[in-house]
N, C-alpha and C. Protein backbone atom coordinates (compact mmCIF):
# COMPACT_ATOMS: atom_id res chain seq x y z
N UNK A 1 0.86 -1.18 0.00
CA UNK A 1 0.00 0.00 0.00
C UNK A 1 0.89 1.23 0.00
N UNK A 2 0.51 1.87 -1.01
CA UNK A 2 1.03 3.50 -1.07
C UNK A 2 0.86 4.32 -0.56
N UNK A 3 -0.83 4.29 -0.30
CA UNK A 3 -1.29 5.61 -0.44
C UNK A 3 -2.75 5.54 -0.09
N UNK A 4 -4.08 6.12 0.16
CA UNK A 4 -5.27 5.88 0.17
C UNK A 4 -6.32 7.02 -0.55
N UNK A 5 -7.37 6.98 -0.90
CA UNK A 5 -7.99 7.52 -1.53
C UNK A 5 -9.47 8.37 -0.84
N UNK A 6 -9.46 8.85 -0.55
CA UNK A 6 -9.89 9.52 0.69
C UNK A 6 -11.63 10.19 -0.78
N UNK A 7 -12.63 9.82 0.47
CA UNK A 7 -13.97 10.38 -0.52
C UNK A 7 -14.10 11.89 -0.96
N UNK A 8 -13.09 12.73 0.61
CA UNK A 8 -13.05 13.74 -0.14
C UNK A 8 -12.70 14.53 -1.15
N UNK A 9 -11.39 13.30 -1.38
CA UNK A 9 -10.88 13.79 -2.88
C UNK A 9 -11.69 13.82 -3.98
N UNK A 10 -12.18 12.66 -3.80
CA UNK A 10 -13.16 12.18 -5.19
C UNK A 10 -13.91 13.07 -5.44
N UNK A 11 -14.84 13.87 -4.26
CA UNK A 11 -15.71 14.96 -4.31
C UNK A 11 -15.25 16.15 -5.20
N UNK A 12 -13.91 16.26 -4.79
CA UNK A 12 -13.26 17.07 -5.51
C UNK A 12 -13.14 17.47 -6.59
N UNK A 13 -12.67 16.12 -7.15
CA UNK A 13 -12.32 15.95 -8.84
C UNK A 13 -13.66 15.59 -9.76
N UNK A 14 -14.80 15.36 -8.92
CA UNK A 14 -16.00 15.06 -9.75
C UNK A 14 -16.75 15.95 -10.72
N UNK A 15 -16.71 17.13 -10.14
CA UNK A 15 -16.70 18.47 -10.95
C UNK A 15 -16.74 18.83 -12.17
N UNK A 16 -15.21 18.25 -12.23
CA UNK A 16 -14.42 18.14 -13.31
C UNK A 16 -14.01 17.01 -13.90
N UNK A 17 -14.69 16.22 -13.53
CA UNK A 17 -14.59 14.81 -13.89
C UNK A 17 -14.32 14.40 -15.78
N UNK A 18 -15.04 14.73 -16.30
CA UNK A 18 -15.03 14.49 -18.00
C UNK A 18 -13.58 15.09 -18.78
N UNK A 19 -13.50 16.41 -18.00
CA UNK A 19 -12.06 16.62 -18.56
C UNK A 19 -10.95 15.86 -17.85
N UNK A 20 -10.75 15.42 -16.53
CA UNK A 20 -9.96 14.85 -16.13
C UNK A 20 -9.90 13.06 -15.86
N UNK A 21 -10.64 12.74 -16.38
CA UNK A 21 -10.83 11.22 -16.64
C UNK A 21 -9.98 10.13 -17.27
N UNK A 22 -9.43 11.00 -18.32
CA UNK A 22 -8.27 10.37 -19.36
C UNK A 22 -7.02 10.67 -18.53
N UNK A 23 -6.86 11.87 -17.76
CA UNK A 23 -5.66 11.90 -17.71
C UNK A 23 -5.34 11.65 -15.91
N UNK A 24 -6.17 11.46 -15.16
CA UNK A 24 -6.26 10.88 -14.12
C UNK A 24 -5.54 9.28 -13.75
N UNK A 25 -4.68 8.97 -12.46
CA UNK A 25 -4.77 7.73 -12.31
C UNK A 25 -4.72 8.01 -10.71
N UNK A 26 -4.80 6.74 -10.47
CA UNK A 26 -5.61 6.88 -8.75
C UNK A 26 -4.17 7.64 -7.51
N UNK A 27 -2.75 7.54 -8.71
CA UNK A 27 -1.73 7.93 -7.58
C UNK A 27 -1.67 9.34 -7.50
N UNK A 28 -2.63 10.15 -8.64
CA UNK A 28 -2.88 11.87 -8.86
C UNK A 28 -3.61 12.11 -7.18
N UNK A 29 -4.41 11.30 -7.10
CA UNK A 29 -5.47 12.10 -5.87
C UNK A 29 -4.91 11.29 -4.79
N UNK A 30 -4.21 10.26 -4.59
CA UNK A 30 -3.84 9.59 -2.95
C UNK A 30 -3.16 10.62 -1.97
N UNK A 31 -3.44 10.02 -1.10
CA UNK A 31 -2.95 10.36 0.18
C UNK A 31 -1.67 9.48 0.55
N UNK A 32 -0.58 10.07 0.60
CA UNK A 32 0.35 8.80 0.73
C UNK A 32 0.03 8.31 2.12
N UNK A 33 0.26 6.97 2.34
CA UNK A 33 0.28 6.15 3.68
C UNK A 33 1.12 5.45 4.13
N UNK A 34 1.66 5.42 5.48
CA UNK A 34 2.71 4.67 5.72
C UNK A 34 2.39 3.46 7.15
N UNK A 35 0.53 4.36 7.74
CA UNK A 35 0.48 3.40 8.61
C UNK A 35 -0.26 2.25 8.16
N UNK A 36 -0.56 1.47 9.20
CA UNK A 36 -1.40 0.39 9.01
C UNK A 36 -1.65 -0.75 9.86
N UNK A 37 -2.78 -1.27 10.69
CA UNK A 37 -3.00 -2.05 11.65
C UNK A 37 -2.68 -3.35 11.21
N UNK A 38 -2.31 -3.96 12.42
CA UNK A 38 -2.29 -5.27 12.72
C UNK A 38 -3.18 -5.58 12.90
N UNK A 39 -4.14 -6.92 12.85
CA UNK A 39 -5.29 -7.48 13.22
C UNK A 39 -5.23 -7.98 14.88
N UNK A 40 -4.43 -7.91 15.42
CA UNK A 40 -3.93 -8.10 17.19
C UNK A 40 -3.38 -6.88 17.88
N UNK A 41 -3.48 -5.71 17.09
CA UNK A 41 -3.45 -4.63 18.24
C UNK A 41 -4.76 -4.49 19.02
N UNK A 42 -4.32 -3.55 19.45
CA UNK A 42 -5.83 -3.24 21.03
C UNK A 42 -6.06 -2.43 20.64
N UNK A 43 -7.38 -1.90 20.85
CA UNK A 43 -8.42 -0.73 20.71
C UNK A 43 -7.61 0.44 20.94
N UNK A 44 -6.96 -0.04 22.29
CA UNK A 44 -6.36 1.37 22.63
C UNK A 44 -5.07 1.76 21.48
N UNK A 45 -4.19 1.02 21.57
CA UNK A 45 -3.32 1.36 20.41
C UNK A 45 -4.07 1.85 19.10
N UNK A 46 -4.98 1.33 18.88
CA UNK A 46 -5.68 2.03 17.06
C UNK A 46 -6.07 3.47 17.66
N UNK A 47 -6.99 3.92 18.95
CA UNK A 47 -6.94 4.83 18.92
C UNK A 47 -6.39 5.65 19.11
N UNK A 48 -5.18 5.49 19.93
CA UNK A 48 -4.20 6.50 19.72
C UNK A 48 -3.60 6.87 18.79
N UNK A 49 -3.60 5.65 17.47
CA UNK A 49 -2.74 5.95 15.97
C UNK A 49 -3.82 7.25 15.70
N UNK A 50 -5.14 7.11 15.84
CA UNK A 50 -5.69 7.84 15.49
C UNK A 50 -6.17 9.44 15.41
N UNK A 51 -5.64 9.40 16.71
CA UNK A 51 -5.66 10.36 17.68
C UNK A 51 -4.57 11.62 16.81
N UNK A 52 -3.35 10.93 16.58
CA UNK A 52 -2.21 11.48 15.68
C UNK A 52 -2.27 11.30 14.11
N UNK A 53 -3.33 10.63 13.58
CA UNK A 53 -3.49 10.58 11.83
C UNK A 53 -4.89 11.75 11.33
N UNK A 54 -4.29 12.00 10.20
CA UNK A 54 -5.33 13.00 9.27
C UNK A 54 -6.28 12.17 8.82
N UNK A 55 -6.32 10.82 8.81
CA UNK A 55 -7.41 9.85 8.25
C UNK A 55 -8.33 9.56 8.84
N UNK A 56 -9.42 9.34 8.25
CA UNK A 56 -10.09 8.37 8.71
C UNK A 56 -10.42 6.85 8.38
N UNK A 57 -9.60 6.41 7.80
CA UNK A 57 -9.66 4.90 7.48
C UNK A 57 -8.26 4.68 7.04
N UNK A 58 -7.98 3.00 8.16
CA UNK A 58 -6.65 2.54 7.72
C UNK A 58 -6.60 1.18 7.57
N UNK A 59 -5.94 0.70 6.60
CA UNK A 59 -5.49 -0.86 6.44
C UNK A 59 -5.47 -1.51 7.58
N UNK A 60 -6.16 -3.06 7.64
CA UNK A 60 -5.72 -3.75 8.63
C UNK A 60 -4.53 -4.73 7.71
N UNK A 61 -3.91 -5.38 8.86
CA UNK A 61 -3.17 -6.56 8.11
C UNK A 61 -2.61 -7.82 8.46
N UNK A 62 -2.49 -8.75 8.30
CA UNK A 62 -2.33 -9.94 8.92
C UNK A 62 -0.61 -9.83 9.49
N UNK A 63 -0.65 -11.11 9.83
CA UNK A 63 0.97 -11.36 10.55
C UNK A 63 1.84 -11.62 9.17
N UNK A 64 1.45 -11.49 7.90
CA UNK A 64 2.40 -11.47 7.10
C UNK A 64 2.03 -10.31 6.00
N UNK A 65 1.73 -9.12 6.48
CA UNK A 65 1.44 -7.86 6.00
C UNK A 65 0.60 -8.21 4.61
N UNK A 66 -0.34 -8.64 4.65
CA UNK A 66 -1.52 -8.67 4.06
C UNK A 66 -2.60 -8.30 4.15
N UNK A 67 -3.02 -7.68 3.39
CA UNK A 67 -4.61 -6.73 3.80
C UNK A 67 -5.74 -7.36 3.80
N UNK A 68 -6.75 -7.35 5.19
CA UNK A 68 -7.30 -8.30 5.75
C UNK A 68 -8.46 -7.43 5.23
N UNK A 69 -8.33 -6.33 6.24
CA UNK A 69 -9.71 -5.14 5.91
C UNK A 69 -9.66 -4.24 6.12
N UNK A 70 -10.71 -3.20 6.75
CA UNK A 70 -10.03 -1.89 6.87
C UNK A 70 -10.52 -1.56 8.38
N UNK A 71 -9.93 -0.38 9.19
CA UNK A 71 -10.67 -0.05 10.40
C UNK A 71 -10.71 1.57 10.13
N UNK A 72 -12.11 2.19 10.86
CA UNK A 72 -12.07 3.60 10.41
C UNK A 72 -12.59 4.06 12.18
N UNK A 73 -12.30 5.60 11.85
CA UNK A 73 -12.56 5.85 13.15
C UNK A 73 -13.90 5.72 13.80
N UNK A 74 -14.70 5.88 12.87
CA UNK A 74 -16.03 5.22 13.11
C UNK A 74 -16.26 4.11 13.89
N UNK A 75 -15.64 2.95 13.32
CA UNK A 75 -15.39 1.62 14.31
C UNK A 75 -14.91 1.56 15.50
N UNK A 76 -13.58 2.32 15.64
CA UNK A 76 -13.32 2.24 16.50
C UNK A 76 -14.19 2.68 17.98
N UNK A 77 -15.00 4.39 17.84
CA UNK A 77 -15.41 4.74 18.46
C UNK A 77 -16.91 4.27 18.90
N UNK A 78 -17.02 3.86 17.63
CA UNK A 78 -18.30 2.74 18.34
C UNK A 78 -17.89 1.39 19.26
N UNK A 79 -16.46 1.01 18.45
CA UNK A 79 -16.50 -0.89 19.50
C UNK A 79 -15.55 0.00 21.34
N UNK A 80 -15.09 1.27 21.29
CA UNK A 80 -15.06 2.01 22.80
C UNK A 80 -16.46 2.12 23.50
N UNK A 81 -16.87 2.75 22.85
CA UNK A 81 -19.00 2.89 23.39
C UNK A 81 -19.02 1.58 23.60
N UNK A 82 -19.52 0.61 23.01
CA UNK A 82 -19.71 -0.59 23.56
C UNK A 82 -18.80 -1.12 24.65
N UNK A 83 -17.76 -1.16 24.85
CA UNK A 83 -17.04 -1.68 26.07
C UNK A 83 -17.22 -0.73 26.93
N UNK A 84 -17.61 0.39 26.90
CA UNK A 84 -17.97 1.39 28.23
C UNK A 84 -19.76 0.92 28.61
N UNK A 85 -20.09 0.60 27.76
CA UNK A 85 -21.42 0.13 28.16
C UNK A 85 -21.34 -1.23 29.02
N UNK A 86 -20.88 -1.87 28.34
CA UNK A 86 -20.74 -3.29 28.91
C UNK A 86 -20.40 -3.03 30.00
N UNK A 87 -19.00 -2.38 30.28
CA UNK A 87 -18.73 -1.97 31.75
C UNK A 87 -19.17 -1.26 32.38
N UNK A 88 -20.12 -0.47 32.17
CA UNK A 88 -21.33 -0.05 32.84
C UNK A 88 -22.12 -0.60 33.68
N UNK A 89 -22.78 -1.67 32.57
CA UNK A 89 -23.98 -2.24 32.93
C UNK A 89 -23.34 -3.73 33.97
N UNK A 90 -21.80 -3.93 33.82
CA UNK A 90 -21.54 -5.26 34.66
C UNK A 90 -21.21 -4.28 36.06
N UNK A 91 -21.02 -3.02 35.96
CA UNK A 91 -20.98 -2.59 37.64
C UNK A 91 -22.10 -1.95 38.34
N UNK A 92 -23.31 -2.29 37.34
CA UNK A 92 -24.64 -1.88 38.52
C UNK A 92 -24.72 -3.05 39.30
């Protein structure tokens, strides 16, 4: 992985889409990238990558740097809500 393609770009270039179609390729609009999850880090570690990245969505990857799927901050901050709930509701 190089780089990622972020929706806001796309928004961008849609505009202008017909003139720039031919001469477009996907490494014109990326975002270069250099991070990328492990599928065995902890919540807490992703959110702190996050905490320090301009993104919102990053590669996951296996134990032999293969791309499994993706995690966005979205996920993350929802599967935190849920473990604060859970631990909520196991200390009433």
């Amino acid at each position: 992985i190089i780089g990622v393609i972020s929706i806001d770009e796309l928004r961008n270039i849609l505009n202008d889409l017909d003139n720039l179609e031919p001469l477009l390729v996907a490494y014109d609009v990326m975002t270069p990238l250099n991070e990328f999850f492990y599928s065995t880090d902890t919540l807490d570690i992703v959110m702190k990558a996050f905490e320090e990245l301009n993104i919102d969505e990053v590669p996951v990857v296996d134990e032999n740097n293969k791309i499994i799927g993706t995690v966005s901050k979205n996920n993350v901050i929802n599967a935190y809500n849920q473990e604060v709930f859970k631990r909520d509701t196991l200390n009433q």
